[in-house]
PDB file of N, CA and C in Angstrom:
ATOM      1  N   UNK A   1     230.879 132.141 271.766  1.00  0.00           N
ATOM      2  CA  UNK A   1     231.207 132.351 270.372  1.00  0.00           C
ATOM      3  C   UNK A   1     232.346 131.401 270.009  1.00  0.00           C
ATOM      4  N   UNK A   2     232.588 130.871 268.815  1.00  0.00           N
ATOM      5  CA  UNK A   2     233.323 129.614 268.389  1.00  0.00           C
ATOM      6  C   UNK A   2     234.179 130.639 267.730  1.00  0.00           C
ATOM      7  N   UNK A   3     235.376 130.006 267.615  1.00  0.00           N
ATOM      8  CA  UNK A   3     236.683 130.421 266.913  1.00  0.00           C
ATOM      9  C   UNK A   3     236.166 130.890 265.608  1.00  0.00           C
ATOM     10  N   UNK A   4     235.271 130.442 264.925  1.00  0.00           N
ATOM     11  CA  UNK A   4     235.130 129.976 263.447  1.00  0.00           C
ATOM     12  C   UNK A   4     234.088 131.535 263.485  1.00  0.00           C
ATOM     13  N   UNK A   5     233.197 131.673 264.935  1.00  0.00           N
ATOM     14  CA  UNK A   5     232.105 132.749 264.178  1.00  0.00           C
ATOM     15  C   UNK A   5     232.659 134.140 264.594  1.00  0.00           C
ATOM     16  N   UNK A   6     234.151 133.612 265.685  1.00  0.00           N
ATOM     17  CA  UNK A   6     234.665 135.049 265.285  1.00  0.00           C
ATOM     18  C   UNK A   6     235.556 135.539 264.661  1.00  0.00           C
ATOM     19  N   UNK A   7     236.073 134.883 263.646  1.00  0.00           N
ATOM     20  CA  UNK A   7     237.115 134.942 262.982  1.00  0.00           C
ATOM     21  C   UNK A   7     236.035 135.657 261.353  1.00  0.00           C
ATOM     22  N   UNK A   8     235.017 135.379 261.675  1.00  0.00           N
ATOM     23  CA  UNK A   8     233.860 135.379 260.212  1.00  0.00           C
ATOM     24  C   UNK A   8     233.569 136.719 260.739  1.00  0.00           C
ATOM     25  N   UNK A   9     233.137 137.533 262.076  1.00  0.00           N
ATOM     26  CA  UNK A   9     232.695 138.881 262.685  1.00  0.00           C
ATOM     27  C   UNK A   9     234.057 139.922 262.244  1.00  0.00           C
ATOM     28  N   UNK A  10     235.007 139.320 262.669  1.00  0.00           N
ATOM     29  CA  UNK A  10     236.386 139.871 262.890  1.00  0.00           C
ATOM     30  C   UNK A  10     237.071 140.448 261.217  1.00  0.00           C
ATOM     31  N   UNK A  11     236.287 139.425 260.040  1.00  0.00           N
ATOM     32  CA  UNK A  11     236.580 139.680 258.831  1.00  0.00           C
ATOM     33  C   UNK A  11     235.463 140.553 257.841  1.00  0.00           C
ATOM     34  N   UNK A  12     234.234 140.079 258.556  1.00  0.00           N
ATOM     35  CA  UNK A  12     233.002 141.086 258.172  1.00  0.00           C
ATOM     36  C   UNK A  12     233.301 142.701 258.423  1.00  0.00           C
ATOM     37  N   UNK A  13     233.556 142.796 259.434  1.00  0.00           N
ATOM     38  CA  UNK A  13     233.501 144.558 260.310  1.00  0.00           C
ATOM     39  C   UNK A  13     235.088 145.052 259.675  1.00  0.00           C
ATOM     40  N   UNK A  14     236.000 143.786 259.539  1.00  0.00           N
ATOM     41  CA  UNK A  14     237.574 144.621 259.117  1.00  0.00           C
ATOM     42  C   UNK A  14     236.994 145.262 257.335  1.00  0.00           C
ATOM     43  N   UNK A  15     236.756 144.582 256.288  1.00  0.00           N
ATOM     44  CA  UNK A  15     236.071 144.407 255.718  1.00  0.00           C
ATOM     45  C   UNK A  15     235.076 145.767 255.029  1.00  0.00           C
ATOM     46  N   UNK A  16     234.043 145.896 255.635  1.00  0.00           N
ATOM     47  CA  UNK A  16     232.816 146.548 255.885  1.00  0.00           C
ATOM     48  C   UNK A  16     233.235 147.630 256.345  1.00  0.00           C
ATOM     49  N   UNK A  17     234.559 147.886 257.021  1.00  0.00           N
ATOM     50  CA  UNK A  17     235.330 149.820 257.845  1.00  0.00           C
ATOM     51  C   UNK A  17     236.549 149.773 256.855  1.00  0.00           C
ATOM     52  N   UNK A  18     236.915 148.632 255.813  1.00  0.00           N
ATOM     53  CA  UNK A  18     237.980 149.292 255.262  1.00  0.00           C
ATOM     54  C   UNK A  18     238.417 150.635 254.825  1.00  0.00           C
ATOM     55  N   UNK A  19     237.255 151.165 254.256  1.00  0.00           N
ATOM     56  CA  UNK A  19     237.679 152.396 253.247  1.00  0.00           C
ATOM     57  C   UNK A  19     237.544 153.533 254.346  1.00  0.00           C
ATOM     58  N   UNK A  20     237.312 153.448 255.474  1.00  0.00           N
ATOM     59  CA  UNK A  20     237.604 154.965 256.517  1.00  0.00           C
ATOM     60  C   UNK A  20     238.904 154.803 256.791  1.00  0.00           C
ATOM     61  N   UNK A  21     239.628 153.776 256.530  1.00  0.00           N
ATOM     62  CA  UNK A  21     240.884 153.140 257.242  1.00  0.00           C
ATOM     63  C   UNK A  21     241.310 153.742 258.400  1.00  0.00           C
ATOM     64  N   UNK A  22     240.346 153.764 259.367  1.00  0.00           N
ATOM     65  CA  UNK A  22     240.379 153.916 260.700  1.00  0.00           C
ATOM     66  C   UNK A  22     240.477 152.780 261.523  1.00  0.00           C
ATOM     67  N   UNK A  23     240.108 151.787 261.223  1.00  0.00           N
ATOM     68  CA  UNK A  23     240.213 150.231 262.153  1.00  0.00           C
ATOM     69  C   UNK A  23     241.016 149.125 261.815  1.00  0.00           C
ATOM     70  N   UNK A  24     242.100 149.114 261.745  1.00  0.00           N
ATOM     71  CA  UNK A  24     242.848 147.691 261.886  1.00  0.00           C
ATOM     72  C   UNK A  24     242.355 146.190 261.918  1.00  0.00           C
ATOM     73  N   UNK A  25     243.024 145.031 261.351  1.00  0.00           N
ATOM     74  CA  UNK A  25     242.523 144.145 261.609  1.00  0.00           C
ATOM     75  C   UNK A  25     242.508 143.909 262.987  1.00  0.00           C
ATOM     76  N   UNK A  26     243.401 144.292 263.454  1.00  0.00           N
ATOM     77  CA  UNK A  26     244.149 143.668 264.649  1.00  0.00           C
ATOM     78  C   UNK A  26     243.498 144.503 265.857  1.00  0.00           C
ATOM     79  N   UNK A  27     242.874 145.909 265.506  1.00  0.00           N
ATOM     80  CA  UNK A  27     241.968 146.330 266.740  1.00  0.00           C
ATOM     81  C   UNK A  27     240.629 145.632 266.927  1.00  0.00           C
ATOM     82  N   UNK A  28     240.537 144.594 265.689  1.00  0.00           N
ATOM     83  CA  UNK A  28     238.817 144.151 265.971  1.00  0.00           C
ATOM     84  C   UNK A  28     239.579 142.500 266.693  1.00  0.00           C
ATOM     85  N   UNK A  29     240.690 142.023 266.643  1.00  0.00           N
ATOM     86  CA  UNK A  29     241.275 140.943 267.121  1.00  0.00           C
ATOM     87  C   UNK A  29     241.360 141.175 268.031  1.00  0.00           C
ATOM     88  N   UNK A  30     241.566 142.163 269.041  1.00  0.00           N
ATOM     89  CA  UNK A  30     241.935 142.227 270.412  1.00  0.00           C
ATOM     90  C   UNK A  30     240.552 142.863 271.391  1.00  0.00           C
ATOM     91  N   UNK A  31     239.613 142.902 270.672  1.00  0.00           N
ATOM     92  CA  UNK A  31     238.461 142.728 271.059  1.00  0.00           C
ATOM     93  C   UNK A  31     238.400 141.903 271.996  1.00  0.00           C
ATOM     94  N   UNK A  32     237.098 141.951 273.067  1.00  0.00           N
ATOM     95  CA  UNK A  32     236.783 140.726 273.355  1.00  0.00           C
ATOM     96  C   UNK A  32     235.477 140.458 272.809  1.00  0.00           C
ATOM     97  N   UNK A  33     234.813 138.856 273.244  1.00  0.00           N
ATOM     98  CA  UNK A  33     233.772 138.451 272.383  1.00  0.00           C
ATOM     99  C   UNK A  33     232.652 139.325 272.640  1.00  0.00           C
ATOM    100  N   UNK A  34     231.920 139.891 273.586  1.00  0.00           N
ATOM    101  CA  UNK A  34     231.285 140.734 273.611  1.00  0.00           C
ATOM    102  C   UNK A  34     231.395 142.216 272.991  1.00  0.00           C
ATOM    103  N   UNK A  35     232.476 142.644 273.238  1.00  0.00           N
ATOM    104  CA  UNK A  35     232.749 144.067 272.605  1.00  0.00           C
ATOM    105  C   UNK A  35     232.242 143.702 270.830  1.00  0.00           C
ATOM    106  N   UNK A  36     232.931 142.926 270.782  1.00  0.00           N
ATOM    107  CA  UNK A  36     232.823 142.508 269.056  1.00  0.00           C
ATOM    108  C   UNK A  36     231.182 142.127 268.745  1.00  0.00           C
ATOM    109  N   UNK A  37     230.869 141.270 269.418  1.00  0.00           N
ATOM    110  CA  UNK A  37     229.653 140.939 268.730  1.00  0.00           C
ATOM    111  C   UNK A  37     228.503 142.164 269.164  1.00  0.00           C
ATOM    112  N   UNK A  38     228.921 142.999 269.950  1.00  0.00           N
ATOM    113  CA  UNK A  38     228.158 144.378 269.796  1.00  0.00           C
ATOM    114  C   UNK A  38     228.230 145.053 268.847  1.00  0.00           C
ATOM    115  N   UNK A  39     229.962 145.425 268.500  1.00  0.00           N
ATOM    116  CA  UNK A  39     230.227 146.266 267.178  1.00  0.00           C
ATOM    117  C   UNK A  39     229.335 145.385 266.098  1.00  0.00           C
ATOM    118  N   UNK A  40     229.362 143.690 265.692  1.00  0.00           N
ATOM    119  CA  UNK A  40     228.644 143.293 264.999  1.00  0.00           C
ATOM    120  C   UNK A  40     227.236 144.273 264.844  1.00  0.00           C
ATOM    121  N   UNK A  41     226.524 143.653 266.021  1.00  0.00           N
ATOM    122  CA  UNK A  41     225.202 143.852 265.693  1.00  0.00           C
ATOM    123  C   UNK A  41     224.885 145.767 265.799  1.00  0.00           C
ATOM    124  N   UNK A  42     225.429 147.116 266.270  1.00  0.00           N
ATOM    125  CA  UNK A  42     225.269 147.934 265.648  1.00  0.00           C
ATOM    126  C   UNK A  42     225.635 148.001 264.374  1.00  0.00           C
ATOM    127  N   UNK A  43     226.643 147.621 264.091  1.00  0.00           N
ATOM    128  CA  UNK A  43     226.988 147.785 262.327  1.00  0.00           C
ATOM    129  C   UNK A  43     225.722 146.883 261.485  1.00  0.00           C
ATOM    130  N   UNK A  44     225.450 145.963 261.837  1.00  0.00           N
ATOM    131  CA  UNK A  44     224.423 145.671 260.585  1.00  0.00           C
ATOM    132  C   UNK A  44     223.143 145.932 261.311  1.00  0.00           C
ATOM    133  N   UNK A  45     222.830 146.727 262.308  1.00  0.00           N
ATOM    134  CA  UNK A  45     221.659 146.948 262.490  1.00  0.00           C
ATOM    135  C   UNK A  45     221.468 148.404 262.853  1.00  0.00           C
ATOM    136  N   UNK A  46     222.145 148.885 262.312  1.00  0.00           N
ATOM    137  CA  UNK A  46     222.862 150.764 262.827  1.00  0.00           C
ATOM    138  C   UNK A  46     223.458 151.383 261.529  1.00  0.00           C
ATOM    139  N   UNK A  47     224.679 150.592 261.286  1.00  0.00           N
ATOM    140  CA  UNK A  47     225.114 151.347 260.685  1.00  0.00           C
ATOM    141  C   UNK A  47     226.816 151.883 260.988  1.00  0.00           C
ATOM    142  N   UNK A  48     226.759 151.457 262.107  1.00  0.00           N
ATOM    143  CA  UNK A  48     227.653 152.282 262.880  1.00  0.00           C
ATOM    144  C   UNK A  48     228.449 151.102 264.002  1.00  0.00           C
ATOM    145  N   UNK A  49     229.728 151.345 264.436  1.00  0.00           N
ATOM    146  CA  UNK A  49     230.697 150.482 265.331  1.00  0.00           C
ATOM    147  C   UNK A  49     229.944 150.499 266.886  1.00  0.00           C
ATOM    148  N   UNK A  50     229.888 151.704 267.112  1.00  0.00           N
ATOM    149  CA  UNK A  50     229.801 152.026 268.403  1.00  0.00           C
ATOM    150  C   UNK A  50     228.567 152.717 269.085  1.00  0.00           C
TER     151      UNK A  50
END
């Protein structure tokens, strides 16, 4: 994953969970690239983080 497509995941999902204001920017930053691009793909294919 390139700086650029996770900085675009990292702003989608902060974004997209704002209004539960349960997730921080900074908990989807300290992710790693896998954890994240999982939360990605359940959230737009789920619905859901986890």
């Amino acid at each position: 994953m390139t700086k650029r497509e996770r900085e675009s995941i990292i702003d989608y999902l902060y974004f997209a969970t704002m209004d539960s204001g349960k997730y921080s920017r900074s908990f989807f930053e300290n992710q790693k690239d896998e954890g994240l691009q999982r939360m990605y793909d359940n959230w737009t294919k789920e619905g859901r983080l986890f």
